[in-house]
N, C-alpha and C. Protein backbone atom coordinates (compact mmCIF):
# COMPACT_ATOMS: atom_id res chain seq x y z
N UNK A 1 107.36 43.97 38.40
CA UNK A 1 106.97 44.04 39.80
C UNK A 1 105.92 45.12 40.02
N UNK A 2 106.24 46.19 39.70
CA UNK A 2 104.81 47.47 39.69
C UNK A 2 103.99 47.34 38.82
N UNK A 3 104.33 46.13 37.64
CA UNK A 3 103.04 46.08 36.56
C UNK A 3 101.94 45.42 37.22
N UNK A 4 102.21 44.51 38.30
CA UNK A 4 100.96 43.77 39.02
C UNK A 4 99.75 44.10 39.17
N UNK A 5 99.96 45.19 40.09
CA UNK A 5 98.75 46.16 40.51
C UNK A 5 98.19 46.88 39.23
N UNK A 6 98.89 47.32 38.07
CA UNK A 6 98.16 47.60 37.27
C UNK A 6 97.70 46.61 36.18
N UNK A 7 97.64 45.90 36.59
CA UNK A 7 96.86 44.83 35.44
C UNK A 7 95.95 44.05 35.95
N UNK A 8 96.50 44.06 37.51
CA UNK A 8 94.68 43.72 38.21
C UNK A 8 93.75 44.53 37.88
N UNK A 9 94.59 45.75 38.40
CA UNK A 9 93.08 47.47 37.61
C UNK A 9 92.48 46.74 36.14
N UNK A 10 93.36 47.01 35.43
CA UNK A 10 92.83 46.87 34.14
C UNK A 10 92.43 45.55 33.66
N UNK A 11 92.56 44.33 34.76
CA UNK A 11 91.50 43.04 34.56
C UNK A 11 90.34 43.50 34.89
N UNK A 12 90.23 43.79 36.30
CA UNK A 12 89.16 44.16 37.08
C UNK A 12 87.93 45.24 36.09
N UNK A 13 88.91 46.14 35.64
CA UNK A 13 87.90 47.27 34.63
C UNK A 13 87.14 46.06 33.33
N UNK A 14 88.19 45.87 32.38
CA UNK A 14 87.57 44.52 31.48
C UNK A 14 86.20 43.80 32.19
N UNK A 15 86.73 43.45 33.41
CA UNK A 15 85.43 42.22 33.81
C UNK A 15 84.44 43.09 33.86
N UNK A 16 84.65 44.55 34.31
CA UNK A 16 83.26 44.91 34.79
C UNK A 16 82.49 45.82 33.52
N UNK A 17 83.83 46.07 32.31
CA UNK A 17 82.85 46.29 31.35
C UNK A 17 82.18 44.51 30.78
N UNK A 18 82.78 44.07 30.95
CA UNK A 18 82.02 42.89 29.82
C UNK A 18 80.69 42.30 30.62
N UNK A 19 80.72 42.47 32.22
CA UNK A 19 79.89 42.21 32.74
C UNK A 19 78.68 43.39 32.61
N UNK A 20 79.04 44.71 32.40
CA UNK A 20 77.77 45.78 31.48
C UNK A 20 77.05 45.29 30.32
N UNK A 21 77.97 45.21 29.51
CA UNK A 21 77.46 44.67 28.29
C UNK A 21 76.49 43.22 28.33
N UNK A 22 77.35 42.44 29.27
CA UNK A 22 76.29 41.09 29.16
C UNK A 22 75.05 41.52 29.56
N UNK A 23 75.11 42.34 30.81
CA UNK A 23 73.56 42.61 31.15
C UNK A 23 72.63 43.22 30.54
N UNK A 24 73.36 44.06 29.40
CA UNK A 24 72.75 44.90 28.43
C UNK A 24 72.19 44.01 27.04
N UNK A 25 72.66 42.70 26.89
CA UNK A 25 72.47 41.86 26.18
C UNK A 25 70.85 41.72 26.09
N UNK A 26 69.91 41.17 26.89
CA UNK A 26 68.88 40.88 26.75
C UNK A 26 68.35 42.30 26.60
N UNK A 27 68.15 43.64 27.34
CA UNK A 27 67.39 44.52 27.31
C UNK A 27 67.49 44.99 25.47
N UNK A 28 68.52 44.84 25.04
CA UNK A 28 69.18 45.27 23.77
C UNK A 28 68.12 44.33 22.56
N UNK A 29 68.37 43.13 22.92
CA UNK A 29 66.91 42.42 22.26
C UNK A 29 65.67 42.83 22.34
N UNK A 30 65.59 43.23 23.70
CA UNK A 30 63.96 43.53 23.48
C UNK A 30 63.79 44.86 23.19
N UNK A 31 64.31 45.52 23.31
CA UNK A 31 64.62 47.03 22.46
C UNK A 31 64.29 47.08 20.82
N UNK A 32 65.29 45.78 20.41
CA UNK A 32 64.88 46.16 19.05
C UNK A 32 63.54 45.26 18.53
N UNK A 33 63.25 43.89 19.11
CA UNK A 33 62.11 43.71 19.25
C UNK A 33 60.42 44.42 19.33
N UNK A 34 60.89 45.49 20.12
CA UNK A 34 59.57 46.88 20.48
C UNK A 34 59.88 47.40 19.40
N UNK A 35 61.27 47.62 18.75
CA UNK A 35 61.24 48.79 17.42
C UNK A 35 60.39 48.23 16.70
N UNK A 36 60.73 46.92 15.88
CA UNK A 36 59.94 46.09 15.07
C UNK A 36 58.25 45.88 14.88
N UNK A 37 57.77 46.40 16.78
CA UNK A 37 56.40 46.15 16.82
C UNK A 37 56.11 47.53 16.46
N UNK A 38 56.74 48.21 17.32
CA UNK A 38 56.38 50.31 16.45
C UNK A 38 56.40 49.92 15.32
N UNK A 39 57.04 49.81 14.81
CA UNK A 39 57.27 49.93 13.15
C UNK A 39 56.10 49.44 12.52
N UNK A 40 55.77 48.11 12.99
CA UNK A 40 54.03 47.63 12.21
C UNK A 40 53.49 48.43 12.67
N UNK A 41 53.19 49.07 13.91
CA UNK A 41 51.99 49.98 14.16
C UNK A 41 52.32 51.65 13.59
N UNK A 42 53.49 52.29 13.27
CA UNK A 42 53.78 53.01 11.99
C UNK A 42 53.36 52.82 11.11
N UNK A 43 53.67 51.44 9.97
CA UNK A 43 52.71 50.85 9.25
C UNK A 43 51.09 50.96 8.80
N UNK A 44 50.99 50.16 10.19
CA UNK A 44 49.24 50.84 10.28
C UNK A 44 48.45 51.99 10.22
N UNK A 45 49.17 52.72 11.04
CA UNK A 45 48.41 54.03 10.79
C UNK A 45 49.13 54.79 9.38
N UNK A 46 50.05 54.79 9.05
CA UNK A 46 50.52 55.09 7.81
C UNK A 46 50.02 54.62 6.73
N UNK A 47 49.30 53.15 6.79
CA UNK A 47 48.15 52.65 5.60
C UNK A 47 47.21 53.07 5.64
N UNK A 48 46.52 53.77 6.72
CA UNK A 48 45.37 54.02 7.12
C UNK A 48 45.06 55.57 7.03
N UNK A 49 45.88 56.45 6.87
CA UNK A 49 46.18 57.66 6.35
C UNK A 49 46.50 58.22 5.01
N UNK A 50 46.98 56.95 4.29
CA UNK A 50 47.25 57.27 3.33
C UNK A 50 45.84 56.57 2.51
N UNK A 51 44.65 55.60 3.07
CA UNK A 51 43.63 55.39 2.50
C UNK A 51 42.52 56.79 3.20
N UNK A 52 42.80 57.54 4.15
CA UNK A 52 42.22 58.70 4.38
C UNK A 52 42.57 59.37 3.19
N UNK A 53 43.34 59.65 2.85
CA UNK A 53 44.03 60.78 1.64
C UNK A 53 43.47 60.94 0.52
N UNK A 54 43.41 59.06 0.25
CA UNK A 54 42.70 59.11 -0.79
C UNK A 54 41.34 58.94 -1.34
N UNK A 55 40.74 59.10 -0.08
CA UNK A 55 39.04 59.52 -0.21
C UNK A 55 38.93 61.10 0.15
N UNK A 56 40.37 62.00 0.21
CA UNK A 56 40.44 63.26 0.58
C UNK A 56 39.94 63.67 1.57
N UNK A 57 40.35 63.27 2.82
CA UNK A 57 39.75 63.28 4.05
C UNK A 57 41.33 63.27 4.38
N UNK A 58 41.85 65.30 4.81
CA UNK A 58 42.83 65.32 5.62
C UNK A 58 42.85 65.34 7.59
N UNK A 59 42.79 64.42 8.47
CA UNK A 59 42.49 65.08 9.94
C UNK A 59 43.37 66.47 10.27
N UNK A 60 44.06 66.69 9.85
CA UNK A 60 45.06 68.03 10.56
C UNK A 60 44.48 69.09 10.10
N UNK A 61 43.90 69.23 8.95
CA UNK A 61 42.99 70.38 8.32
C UNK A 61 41.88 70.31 8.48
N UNK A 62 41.11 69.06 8.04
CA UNK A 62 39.93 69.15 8.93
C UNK A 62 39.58 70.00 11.04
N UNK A 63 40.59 69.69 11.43
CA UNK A 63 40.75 69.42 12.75
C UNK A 63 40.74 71.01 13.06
N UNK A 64 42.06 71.68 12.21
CA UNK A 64 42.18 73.20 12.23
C UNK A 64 40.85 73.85 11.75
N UNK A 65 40.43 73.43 10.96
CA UNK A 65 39.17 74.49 10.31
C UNK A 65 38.22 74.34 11.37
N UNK A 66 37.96 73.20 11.75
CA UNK A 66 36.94 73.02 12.89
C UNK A 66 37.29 73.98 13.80
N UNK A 67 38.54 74.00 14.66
CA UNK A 67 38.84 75.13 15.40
C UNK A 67 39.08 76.78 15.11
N UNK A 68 39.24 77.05 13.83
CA UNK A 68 39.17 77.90 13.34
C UNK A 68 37.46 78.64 13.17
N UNK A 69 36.79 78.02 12.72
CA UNK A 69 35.33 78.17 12.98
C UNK A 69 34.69 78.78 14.16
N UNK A 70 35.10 77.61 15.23
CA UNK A 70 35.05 77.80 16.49
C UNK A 70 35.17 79.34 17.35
N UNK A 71 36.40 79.70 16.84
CA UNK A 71 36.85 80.93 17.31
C UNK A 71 36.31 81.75 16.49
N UNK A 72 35.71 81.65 15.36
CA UNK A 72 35.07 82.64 14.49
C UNK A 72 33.81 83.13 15.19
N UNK A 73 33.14 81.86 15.47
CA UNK A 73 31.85 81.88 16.38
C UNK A 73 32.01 82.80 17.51
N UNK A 74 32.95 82.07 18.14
CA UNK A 74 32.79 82.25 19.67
C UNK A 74 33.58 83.58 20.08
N UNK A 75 33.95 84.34 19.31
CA UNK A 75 34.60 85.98 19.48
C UNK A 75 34.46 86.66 18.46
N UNK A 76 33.22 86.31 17.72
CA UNK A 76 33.15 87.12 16.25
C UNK A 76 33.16 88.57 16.87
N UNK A 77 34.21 89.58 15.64
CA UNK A 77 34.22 90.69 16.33
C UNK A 77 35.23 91.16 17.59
N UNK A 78 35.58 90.54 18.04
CA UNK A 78 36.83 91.24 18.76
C UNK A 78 38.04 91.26 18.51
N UNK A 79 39.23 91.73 19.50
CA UNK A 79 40.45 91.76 18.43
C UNK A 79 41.22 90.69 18.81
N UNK A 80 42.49 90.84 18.29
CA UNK A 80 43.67 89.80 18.37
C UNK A 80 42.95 88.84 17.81
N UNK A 81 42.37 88.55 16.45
CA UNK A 81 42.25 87.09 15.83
C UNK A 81 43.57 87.05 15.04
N UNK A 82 43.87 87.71 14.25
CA UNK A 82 45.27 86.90 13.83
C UNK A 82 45.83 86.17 15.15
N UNK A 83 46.31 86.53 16.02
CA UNK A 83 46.71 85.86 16.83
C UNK A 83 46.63 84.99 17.62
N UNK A 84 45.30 84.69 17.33
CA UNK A 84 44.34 83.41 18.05
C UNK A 84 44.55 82.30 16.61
N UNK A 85 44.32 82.76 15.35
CA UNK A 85 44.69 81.81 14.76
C UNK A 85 45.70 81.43 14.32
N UNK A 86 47.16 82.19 14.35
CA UNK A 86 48.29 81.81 14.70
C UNK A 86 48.24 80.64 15.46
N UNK A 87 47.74 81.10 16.72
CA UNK A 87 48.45 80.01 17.34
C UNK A 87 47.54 78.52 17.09
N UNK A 88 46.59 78.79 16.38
CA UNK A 88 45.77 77.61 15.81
C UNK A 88 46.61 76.95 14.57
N UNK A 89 47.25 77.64 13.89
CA UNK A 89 48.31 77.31 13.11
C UNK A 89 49.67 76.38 14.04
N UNK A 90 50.05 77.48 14.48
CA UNK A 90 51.33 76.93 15.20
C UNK A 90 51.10 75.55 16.09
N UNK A 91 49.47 75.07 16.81
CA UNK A 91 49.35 74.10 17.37
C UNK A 91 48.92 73.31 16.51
N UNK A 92 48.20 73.40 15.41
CA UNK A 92 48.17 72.05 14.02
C UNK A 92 50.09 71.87 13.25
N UNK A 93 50.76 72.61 13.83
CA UNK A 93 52.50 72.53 13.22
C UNK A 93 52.83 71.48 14.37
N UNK A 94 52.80 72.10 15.63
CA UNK A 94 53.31 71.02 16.66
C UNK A 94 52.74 69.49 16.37
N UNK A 95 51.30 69.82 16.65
CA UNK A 95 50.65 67.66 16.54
C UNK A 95 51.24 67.30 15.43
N UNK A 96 51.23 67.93 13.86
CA UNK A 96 51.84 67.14 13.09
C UNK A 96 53.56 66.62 13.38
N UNK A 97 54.39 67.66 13.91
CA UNK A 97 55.32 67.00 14.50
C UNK A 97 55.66 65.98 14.93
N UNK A 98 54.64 66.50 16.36
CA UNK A 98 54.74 65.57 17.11
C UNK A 98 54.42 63.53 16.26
N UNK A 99 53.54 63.74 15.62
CA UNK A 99 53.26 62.75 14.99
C UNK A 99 54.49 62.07 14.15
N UNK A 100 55.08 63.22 13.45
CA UNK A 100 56.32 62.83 12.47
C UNK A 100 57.23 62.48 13.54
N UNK A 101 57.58 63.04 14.74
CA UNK A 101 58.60 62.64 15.66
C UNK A 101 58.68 61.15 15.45
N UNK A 102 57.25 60.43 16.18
CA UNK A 102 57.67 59.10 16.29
C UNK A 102 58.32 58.28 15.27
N UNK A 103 57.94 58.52 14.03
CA UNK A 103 58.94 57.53 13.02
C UNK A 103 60.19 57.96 13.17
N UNK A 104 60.37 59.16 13.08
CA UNK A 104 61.71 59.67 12.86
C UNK A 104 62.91 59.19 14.09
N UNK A 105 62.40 59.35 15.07
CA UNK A 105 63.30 58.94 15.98
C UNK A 105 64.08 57.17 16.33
N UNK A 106 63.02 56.27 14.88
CA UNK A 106 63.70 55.14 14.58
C UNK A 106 65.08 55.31 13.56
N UNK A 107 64.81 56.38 12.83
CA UNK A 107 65.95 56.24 11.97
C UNK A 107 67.29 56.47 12.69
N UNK A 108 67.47 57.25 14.13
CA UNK A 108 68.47 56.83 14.75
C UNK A 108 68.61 55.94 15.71
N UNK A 109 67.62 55.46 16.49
CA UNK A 109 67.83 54.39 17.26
C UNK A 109 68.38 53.18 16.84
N UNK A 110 67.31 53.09 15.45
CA UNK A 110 67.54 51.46 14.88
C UNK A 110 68.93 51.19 14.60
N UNK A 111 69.79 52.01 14.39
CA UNK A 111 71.10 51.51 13.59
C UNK A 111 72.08 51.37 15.18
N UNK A 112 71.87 52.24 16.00
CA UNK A 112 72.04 51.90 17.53
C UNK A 112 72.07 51.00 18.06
N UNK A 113 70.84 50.66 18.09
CA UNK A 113 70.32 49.27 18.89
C UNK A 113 71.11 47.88 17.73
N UNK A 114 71.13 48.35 16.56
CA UNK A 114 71.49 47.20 16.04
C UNK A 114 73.19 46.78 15.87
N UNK A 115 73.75 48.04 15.89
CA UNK A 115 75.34 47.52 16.32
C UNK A 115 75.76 47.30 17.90
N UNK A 116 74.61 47.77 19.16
CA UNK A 116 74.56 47.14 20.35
C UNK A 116 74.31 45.41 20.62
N UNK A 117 73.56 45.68 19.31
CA UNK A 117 73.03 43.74 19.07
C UNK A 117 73.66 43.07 18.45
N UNK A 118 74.73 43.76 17.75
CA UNK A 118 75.78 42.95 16.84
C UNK A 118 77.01 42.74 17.65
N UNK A 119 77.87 43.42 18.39
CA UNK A 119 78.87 44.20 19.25
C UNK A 119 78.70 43.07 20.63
N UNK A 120 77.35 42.91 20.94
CA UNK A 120 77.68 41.95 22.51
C UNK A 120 77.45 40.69 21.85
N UNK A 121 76.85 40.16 21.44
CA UNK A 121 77.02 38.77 21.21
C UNK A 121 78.41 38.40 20.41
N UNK A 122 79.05 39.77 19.48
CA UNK A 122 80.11 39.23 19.01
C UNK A 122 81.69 38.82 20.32
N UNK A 123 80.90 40.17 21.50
CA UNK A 123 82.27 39.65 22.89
C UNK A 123 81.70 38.15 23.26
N UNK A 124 80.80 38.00 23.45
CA UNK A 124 80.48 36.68 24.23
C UNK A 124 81.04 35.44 22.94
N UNK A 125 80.41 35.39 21.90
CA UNK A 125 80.78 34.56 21.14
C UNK A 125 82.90 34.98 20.94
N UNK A 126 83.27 35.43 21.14
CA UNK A 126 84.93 35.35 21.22
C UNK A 126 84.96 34.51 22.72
N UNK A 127 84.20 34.87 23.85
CA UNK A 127 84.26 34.33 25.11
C UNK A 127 84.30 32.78 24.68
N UNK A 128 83.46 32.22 24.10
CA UNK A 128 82.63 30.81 23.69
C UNK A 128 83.42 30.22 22.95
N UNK A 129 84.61 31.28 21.78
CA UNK A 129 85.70 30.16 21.19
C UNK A 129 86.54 29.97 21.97
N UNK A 130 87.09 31.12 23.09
CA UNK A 130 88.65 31.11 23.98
C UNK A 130 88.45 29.98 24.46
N UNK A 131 86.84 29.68 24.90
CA UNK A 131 86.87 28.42 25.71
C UNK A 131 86.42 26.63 24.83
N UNK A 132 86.41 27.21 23.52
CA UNK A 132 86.26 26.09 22.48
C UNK A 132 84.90 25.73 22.27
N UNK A 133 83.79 26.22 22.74
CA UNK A 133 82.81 25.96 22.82
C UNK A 133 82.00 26.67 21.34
N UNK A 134 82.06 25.87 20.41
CA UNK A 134 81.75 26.44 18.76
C UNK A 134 80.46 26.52 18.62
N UNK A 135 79.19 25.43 19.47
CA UNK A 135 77.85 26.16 18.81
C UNK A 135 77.62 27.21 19.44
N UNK A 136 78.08 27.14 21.06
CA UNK A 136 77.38 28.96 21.33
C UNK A 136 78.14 30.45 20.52
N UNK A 137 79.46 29.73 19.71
CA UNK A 137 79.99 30.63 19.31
C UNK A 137 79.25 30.95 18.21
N UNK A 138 78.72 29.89 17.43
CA UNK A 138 78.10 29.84 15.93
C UNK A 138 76.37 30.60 16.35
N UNK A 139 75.73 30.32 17.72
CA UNK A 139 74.63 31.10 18.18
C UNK A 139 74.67 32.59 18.42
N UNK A 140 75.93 33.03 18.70
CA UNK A 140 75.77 34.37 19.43
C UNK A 140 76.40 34.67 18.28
N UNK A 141 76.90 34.53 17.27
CA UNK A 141 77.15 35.45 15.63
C UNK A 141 75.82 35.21 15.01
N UNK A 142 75.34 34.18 14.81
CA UNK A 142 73.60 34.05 14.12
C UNK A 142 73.21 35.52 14.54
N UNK A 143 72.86 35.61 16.06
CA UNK A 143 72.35 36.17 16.38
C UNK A 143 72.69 38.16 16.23
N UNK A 144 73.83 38.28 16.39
CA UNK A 144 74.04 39.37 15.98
C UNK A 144 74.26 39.99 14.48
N UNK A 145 74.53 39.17 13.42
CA UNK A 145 74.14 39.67 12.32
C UNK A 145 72.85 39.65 12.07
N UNK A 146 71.82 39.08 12.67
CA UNK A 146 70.47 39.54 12.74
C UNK A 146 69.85 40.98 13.27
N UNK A 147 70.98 40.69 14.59
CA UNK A 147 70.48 42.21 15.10
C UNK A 147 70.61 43.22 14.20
N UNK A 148 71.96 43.23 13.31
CA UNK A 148 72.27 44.41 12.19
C UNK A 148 71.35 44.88 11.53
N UNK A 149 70.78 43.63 10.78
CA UNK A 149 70.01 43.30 9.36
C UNK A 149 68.59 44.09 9.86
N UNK A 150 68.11 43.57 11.26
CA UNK A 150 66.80 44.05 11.68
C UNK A 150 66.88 45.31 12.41
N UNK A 151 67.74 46.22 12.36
CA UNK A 151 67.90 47.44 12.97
C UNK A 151 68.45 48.09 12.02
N UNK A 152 68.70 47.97 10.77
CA UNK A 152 69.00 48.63 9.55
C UNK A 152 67.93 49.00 8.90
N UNK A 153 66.96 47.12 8.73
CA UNK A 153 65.80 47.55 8.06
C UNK A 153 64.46 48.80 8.61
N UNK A 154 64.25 48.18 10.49
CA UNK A 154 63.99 49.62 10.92
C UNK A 154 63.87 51.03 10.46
N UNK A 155 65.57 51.08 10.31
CA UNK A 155 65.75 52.57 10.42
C UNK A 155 65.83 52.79 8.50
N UNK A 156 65.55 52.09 7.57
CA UNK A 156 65.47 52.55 6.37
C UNK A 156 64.22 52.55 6.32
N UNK A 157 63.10 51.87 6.75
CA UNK A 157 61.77 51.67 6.81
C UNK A 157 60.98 52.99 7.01
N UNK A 158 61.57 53.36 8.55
CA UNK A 158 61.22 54.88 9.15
C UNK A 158 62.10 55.89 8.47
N UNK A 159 63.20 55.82 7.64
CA UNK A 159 63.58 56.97 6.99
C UNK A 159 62.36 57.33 5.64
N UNK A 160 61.76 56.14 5.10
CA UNK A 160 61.23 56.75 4.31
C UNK A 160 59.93 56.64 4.83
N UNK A 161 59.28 56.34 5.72
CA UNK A 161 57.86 57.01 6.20
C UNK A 161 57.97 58.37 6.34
N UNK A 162 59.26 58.63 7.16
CA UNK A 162 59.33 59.93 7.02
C UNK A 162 59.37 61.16 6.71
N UNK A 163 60.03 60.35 5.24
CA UNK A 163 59.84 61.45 4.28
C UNK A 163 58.71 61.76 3.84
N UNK A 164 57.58 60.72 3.79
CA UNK A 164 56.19 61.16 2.88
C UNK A 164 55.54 61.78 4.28
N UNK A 165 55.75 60.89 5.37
CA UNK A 165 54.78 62.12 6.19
C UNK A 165 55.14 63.67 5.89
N UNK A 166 56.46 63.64 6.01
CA UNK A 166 56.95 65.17 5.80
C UNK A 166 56.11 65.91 4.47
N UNK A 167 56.02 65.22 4.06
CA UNK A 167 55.82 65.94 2.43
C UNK A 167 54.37 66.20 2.76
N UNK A 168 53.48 65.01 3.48
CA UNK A 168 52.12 65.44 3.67
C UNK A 168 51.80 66.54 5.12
N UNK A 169 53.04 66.63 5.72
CA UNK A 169 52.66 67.69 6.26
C UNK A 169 52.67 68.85 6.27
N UNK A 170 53.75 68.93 4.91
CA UNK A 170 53.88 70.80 4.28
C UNK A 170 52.91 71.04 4.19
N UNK A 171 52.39 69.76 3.49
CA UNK A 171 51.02 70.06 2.34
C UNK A 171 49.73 70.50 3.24
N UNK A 172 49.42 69.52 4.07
CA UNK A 172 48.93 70.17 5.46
C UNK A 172 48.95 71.71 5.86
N UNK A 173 50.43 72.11 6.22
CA UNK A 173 50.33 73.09 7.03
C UNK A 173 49.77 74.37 6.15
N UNK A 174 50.64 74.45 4.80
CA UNK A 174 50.26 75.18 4.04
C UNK A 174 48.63 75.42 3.31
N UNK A 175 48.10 74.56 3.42
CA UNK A 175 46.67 74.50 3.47
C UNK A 175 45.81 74.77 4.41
N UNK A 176 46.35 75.21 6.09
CA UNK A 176 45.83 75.61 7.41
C UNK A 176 46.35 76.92 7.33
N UNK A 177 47.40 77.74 6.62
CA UNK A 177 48.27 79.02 6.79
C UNK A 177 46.94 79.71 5.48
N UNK A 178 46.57 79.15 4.90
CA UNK A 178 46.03 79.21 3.70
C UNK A 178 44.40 79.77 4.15
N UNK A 179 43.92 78.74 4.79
CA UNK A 179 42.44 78.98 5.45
C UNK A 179 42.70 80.31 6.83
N UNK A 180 43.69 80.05 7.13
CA UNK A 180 43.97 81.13 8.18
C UNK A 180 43.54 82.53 7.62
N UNK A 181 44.75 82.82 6.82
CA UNK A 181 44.81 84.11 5.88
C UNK A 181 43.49 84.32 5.26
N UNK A 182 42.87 83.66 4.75
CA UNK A 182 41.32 83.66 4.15
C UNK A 182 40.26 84.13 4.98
N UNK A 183 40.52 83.58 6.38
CA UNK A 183 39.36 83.76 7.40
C UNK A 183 40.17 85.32 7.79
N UNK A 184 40.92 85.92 7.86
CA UNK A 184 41.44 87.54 7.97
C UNK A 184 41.23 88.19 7.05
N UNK A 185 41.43 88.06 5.74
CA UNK A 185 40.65 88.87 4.96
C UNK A 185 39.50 88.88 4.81
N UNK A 186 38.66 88.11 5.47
CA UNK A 186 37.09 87.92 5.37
C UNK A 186 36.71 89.00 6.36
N UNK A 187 37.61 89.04 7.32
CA UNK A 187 37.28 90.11 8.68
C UNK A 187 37.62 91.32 8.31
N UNK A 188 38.71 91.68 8.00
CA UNK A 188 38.82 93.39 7.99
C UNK A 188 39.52 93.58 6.34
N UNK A 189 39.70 92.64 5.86
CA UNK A 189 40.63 92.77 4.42
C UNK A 189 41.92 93.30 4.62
N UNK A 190 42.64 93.10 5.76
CA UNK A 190 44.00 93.59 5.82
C UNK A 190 44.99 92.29 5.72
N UNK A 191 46.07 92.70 5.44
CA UNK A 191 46.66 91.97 4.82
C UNK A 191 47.46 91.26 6.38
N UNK A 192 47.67 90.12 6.23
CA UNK A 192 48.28 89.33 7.35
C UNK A 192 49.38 88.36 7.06
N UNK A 193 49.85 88.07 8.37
CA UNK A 193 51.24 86.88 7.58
C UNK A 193 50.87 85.94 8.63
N UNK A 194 50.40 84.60 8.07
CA UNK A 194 50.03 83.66 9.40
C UNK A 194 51.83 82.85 8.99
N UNK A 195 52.17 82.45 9.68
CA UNK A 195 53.36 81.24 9.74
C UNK A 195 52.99 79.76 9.85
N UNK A 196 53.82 78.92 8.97
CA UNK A 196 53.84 77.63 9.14
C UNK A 196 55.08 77.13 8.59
N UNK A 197 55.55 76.30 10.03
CA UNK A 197 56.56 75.77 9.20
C UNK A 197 56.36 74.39 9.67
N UNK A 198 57.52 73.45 9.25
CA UNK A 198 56.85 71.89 9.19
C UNK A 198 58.33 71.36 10.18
């Protein structure tokens, strides 16, 4: 007799999670859909960097020395240059970041998005047998072991872009900490500590 009222609650809660999830159904597709298109355009510029490389044409060092120059010019002779090229250091550390950010932040989404894509079509397809209805049941499992498969590959894809960007951006930074220190001993011969970290 008092269980009534609580099992309306706890119908009522059920409906309105499963009714979240359904609505989350399509956005959840096209989520991992956009990963898939990042990922070729990761791709791209990741082929296209790595054929920069190998005509030895780095942009992050190129980019720093140019600005490094710059400030050589344009305040030759006054003080606080370590600290002007610090922070010429520290802002060629950020863009490369920033750059490494974007792959990196597939290696956790993708596995996300892909047990979100596995997880609702597997409630709806249980919905589709209670009611006997076997191809939408046999459609909405197709469909979510796809989601797995393609939000796994994602995020193994971008785990290892990531790693070589990483590796080319030590290599980077340490080659801008490098020209830094060079352009200070050219000025007063004192000894300096520029920072880079990756």
């Amino acid at each position: 007799m008092f269980n009534l009222p609580t099992d309306a609650a706890v119908h009522s809660i059920e409906t309105l999670l499963y009714s979240i999830s359904t609505v989350l159904y399509l956005p959840v597709l096209l989520g991992i859909a956009a990963l898939v298109l990042h990922m070729l355009v990761c791709f791209g510029t990741f082929g296209a960097e790595w054929l920069e490389r190998r005509r030895g044409v780095r942009v992050l060092v190129a980019t720093a020395k140019q600005e490094m120059a710059a400030v050589l010019t344009a305040q030759e002779g006054e003080p606080g240059l370590d600290a002007r090229l610090e922070r010429l250091v520290q802002r060629a550390d950020a863009n490369g970041v920033r750059r490494l950010d974007a792959v990196r932040f597939v290696v956790r989404v993708g596995p996300a998005l892909g047990l979100m894509g596995t997880l609702i079509p597997m409630g709806i397809s249980l919905a589709g047998l209670a009611q006997g209805n076997l191809p939408k049941m046999a459609e909405s499992m197709t469909t979510a072991f796809t989601a797995t498969v393609v939000g796994l590959a994602c995020s193994v894809s971008a785990y290892v872009l990531s790693l070589v960007r990483e590796h080319w951006l030590r290599t980077d930074l340490t080659e801008i900490a490098y020209v830094a220190e060079s352009h200070l001993a050219a000025q007063d011969h004192k000894p300096h500590l520029v920072r880079a970290g990756a």
